[in-house]
Protein backbone atom coordinates (compact mmCIF):
# COMPACT_ATOMS: atom_id res chain seq x y z
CA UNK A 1 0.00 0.00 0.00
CA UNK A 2 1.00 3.70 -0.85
CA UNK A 3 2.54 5.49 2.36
CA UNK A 4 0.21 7.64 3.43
CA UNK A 5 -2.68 7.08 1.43
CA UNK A 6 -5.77 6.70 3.38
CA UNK A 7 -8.43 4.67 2.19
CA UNK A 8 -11.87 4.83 2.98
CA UNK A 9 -13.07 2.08 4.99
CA UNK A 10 -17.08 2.81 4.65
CA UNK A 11 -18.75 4.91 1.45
CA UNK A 12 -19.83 8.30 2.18
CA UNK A 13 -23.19 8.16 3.37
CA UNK A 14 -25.85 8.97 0.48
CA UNK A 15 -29.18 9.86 2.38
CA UNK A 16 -31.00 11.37 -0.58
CA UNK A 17 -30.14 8.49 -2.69
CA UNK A 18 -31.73 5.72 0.09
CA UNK A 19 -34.71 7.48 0.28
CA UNK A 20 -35.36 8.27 -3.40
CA UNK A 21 -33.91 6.00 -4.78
CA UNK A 22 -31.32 6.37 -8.29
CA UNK A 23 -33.75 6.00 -10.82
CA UNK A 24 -35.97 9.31 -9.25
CA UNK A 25 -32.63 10.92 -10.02
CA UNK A 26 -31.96 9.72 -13.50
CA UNK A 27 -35.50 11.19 -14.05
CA UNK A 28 -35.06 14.55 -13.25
CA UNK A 29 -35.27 16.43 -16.16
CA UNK A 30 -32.34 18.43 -17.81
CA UNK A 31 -33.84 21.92 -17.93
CA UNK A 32 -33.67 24.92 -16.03
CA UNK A 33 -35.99 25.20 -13.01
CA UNK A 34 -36.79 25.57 -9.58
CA UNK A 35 -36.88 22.33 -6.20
CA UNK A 36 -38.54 22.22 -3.12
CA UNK A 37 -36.90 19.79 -0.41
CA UNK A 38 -39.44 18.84 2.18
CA UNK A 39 -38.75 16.94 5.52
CA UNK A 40 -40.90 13.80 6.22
CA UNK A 41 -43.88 15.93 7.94
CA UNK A 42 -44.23 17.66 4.81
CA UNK A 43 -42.76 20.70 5.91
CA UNK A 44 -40.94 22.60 3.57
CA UNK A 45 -36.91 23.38 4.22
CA UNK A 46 -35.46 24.58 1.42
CA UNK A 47 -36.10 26.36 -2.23
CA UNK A 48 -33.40 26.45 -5.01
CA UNK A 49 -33.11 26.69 -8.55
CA UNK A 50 -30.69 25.23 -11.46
CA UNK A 51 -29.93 25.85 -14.70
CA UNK A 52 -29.78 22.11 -15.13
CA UNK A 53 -32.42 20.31 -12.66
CA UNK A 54 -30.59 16.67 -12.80
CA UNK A 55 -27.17 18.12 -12.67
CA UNK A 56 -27.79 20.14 -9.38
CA UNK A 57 -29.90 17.82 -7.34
CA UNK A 58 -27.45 14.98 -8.23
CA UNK A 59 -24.71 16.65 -6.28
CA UNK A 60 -26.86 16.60 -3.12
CA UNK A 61 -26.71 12.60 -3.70
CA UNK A 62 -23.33 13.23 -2.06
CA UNK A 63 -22.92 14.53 1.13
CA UNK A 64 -18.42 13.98 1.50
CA UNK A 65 -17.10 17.80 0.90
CA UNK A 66 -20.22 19.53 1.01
CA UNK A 67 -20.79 22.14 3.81
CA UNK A 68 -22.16 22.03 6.82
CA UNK A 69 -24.86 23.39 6.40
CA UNK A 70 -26.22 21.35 3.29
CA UNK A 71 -25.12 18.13 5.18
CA UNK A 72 -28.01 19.27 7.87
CA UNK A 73 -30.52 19.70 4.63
CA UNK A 74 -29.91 16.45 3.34
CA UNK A 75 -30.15 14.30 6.26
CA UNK A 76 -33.23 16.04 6.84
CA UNK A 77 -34.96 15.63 3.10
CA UNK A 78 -37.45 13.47 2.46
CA UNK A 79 -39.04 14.78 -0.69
CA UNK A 80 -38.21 17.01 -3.30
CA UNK A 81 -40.98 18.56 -5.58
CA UNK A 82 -39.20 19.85 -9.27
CA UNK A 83 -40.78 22.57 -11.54
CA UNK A 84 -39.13 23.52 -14.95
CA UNK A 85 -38.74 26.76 -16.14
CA UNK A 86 -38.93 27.98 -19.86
CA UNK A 87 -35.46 29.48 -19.19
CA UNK A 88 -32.50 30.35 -16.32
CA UNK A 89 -33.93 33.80 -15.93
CA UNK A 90 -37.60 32.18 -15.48
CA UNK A 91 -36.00 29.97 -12.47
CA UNK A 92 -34.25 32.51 -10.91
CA UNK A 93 -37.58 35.01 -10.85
CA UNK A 94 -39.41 31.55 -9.47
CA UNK A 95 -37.34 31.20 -6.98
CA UNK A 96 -37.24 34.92 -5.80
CA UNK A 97 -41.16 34.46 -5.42
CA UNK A 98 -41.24 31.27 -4.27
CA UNK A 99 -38.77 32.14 -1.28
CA UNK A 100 -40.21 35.94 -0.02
CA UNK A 101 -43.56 34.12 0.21
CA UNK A 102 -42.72 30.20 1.89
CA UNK A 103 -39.43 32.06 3.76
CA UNK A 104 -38.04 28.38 3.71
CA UNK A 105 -35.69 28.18 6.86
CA UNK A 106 -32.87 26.72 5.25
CA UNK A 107 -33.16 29.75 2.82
CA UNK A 108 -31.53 33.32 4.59
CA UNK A 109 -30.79 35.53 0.92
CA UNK A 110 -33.89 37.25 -0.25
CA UNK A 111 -36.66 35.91 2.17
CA UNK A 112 -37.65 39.44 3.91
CA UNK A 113 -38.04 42.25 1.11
CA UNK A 114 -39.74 44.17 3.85
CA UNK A 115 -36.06 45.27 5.41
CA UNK A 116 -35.62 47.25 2.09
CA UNK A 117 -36.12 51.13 3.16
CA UNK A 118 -37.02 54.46 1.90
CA UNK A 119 -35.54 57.88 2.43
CA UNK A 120 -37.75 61.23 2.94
CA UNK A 121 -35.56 64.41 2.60
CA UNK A 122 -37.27 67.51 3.12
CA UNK A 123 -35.28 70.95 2.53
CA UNK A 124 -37.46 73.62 4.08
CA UNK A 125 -36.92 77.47 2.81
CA UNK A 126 -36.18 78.85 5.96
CA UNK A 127 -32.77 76.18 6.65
CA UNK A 128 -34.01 73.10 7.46
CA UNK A 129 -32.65 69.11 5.86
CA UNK A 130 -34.52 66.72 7.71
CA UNK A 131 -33.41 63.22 6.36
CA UNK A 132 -35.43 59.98 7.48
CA UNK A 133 -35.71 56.59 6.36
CA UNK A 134 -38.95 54.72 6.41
CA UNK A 135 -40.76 51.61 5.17
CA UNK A 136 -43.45 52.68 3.83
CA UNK A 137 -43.24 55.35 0.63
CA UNK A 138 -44.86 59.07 0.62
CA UNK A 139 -45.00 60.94 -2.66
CA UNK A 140 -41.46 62.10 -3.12
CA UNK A 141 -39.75 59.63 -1.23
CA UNK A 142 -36.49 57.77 -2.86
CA UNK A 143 -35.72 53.98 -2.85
CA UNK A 144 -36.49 51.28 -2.35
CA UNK A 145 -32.34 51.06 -0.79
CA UNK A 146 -31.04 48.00 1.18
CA UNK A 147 -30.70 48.70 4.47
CA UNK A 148 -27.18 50.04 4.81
CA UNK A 149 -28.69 53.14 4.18
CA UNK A 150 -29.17 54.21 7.27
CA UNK A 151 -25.30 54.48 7.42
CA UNK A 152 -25.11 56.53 4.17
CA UNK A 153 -27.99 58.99 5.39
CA UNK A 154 -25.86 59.56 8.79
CA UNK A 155 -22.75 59.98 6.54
CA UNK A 156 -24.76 62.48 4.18
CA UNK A 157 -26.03 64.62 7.07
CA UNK A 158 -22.46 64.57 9.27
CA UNK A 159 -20.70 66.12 5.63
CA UNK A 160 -23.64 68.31 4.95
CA UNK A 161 -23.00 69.68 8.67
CA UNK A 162 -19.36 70.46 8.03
CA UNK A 163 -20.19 72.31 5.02
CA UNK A 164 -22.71 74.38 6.75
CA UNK A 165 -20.26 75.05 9.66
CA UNK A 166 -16.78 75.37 7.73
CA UNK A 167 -15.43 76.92 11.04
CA UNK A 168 -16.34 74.35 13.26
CA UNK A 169 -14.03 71.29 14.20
CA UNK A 170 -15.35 67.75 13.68
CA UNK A 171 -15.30 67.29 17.80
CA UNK A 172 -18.60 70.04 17.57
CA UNK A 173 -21.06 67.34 15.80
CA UNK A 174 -24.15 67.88 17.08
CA UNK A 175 -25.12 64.42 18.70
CA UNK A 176 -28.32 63.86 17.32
CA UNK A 177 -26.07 63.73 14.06
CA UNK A 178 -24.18 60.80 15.17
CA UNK A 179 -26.96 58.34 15.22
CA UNK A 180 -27.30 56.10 12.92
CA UNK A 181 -30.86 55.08 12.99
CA UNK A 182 -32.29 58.73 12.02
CA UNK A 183 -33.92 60.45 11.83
CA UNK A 184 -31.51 63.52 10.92
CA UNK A 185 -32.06 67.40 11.06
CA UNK A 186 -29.88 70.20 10.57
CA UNK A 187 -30.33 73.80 10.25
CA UNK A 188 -28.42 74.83 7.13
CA UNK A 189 -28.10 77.39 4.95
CA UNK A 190 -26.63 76.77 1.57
CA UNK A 191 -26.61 78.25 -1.97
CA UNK A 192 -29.57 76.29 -3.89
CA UNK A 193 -27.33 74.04 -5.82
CA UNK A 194 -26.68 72.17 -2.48
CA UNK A 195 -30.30 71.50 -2.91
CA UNK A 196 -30.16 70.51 -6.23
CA UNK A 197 -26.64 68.20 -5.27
CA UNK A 198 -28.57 66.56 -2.88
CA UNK A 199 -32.19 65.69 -4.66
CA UNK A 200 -29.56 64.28 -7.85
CA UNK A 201 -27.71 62.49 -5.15
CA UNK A 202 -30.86 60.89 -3.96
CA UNK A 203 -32.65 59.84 -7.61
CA UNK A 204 -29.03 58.48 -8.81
CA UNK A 205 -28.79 60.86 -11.74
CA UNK A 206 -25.45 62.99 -10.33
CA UNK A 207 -23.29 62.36 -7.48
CA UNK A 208 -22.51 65.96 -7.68
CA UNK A 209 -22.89 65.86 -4.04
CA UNK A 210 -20.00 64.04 -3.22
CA UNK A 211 -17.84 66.01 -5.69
CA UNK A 212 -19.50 69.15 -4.15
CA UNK A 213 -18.20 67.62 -0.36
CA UNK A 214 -14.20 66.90 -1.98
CA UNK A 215 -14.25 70.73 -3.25
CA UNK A 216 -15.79 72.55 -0.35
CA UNK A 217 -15.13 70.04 3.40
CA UNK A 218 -12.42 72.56 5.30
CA UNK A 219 -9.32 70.91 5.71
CA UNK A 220 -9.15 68.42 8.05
CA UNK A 221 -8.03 69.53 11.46
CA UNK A 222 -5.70 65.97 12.27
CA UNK A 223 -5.42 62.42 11.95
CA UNK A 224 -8.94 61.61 13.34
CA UNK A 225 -10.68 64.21 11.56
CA UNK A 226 -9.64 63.28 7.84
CA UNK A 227 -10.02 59.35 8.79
CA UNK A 228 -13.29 60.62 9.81
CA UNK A 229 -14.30 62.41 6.76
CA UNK A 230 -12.93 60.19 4.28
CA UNK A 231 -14.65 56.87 5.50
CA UNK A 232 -17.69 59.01 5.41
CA UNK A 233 -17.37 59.98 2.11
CA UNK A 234 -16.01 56.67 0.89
CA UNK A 235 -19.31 55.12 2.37
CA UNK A 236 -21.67 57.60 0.16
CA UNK A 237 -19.53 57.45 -2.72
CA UNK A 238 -19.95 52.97 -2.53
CA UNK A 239 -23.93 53.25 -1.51
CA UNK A 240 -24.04 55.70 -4.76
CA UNK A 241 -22.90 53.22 -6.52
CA UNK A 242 -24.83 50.04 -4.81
CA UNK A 243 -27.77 52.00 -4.19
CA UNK A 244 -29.59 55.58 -5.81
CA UNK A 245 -27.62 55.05 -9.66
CA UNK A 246 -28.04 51.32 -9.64
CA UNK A 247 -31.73 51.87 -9.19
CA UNK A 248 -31.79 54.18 -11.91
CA UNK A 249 -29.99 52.24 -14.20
CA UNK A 250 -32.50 49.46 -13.80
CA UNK A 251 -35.32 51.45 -14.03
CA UNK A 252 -33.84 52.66 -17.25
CA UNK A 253 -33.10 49.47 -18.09
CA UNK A 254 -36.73 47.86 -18.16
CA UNK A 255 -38.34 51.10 -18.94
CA UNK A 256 -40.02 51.49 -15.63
CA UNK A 257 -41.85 54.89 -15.60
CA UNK A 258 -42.22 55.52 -12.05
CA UNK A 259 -39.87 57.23 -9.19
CA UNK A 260 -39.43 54.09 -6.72
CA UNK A 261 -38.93 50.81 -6.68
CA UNK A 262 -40.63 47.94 -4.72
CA UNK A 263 -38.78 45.80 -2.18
CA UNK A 264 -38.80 42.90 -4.28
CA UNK A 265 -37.75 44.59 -7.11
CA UNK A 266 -34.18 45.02 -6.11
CA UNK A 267 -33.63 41.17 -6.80
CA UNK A 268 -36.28 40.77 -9.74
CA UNK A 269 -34.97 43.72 -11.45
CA UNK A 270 -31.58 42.42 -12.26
CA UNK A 271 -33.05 39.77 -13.71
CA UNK A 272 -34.92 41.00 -16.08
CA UNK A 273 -33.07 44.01 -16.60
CA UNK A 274 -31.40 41.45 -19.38
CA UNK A 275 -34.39 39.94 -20.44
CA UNK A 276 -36.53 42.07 -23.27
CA UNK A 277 -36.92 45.23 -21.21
CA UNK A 278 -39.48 47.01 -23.13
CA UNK A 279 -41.86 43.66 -22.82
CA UNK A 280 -41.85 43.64 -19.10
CA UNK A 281 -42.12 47.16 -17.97
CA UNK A 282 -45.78 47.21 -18.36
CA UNK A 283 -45.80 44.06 -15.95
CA UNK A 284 -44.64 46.12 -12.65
CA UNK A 285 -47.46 47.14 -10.30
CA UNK A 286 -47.58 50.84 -9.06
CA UNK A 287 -46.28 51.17 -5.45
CA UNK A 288 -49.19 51.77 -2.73
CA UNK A 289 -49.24 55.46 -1.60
């Protein structure tokens, strides 16, 4: 024998395939589509989809070098429901619906749309930027954003601060400005393209506002203060990016002629953002409110 070769002195355990058997897996079609695993009280665990059905159930009939977590799955499946899809695209929408409304537990990405958020920004004539996020939309609000938001409204409001008070030293941050749950208000009063910086900002046509922020922040006063600033504006420049002009590009993208998105629509979108765009647009419901 080979030093140190190990060999295997029992087969890896196949669960799946002792319960189903090999010819239910030699059945499985070879098209794209979506599977349901249920345990043996019928409840169901787990929701995925495939581009090729037989291919990606037959590597749960293996359970050596597969994670943790799907070793838990499989020991606990006892049947597995398939669906085929007309295409990948079809499957992954499927699955998106199938998962926000079952919320399978072995399933975590994608089953609570509901923690998508909105922001309200108000700027008052008299000097007042009152920033908030919310779940549910008002006329005028911006969104629907993933909820890192929050972070990038208290970053927004702490820059917009130092620009209004050019003077003041980072250490004079009003408190209330350092949450970051919200919601935000500071007494301002800037030229109206700070306005107009802000609403582009928001609606991911411009981030003007940031470039405003590199021009016009006063020079930082240490080591702490530019660390400060810059992860600040580092955060709002990558929740730009991630968040208001991604949202506009897919709006653009499937010709959706209305200011917010839904929750769910931040995973559907990307699908069919590559999928004939002008033919679905007409499919997306109006927002409530």
């Amino acid at each position: 024998m080979t030093a140190g070769l190990q060999l295997r002195l029992l087969p890896a355990p196949q669960p799946l395939v002792d319960r189903l058997g090999v010819e239910w897996f030699r059945a499985v079609p070879r098209t794209p589509g979506v599977y349901r695993m249920f345990d043996g009280s019928g409840r169901l665990l787990y929701v995925g989809k495939a581009t090729d059905l037989r291919a990606r159930l037959s590597s749960y009939r293996r359970t050596s070098g597969q994670p943790r977590k799907t070793v838990r799955l499989v020991h606990q499946v006892a049947r597995i429901e398939v669906e085929p899809c007309t295409d990948e695209p079809s499957a992954r929408l499927r699955e998106n619906d199938l998962i926000r409304t079952l919320r399978p537990p072995f399933n975590r990405a994608g089953t609570w749309s509901r923690a998508a958020l909105y922001v309200r920004l108000t700027l008052d004539a008299p000097g007042l930027l009152h920033v908030e996020c919310t779940r549910t939309p008002a006329e005028g609000d911006f969104g629907a954003f993933r909820p890192g938001v929050r972070l990038a409204c208290a970053a927004l409001v702490r820059l917009a601060w130092r620009l209004a008070n050019p003077s003041a030293s980072l250490a004079d941050i009003p408190g209330r400005l350092l949450s970051q749950v919200g919601p935000w208000m500071l007494r301002h009063d800037p030229p109206s393209p700070w306005a107009d910086d802000l609403l582009a900002f928001w609606s991911g046509d411009s981030p003007r506002w940031i470039m405003r922020c590199l021009r016009e922040l006063p020079p930082p006063t240490g080591a702490f203060d530019d660390a400060w600033t810059t992860s600040d504006l580092d955060r709002l420049a990558a929740f730009f990016e991630s968040g208001p002009a991604r949202n506009r590009w897919l709006q653009s993208a499937v010709g959706l002629q209305r200011a917010r998105l839904l929750p769910e629509e931040l995973d559907d979108l990307p699908i069919l953002a590559g999928r004939r765009p002008a033919a679905v647009a007409s499919t997306m419901p109006a927002p409530a409110g």
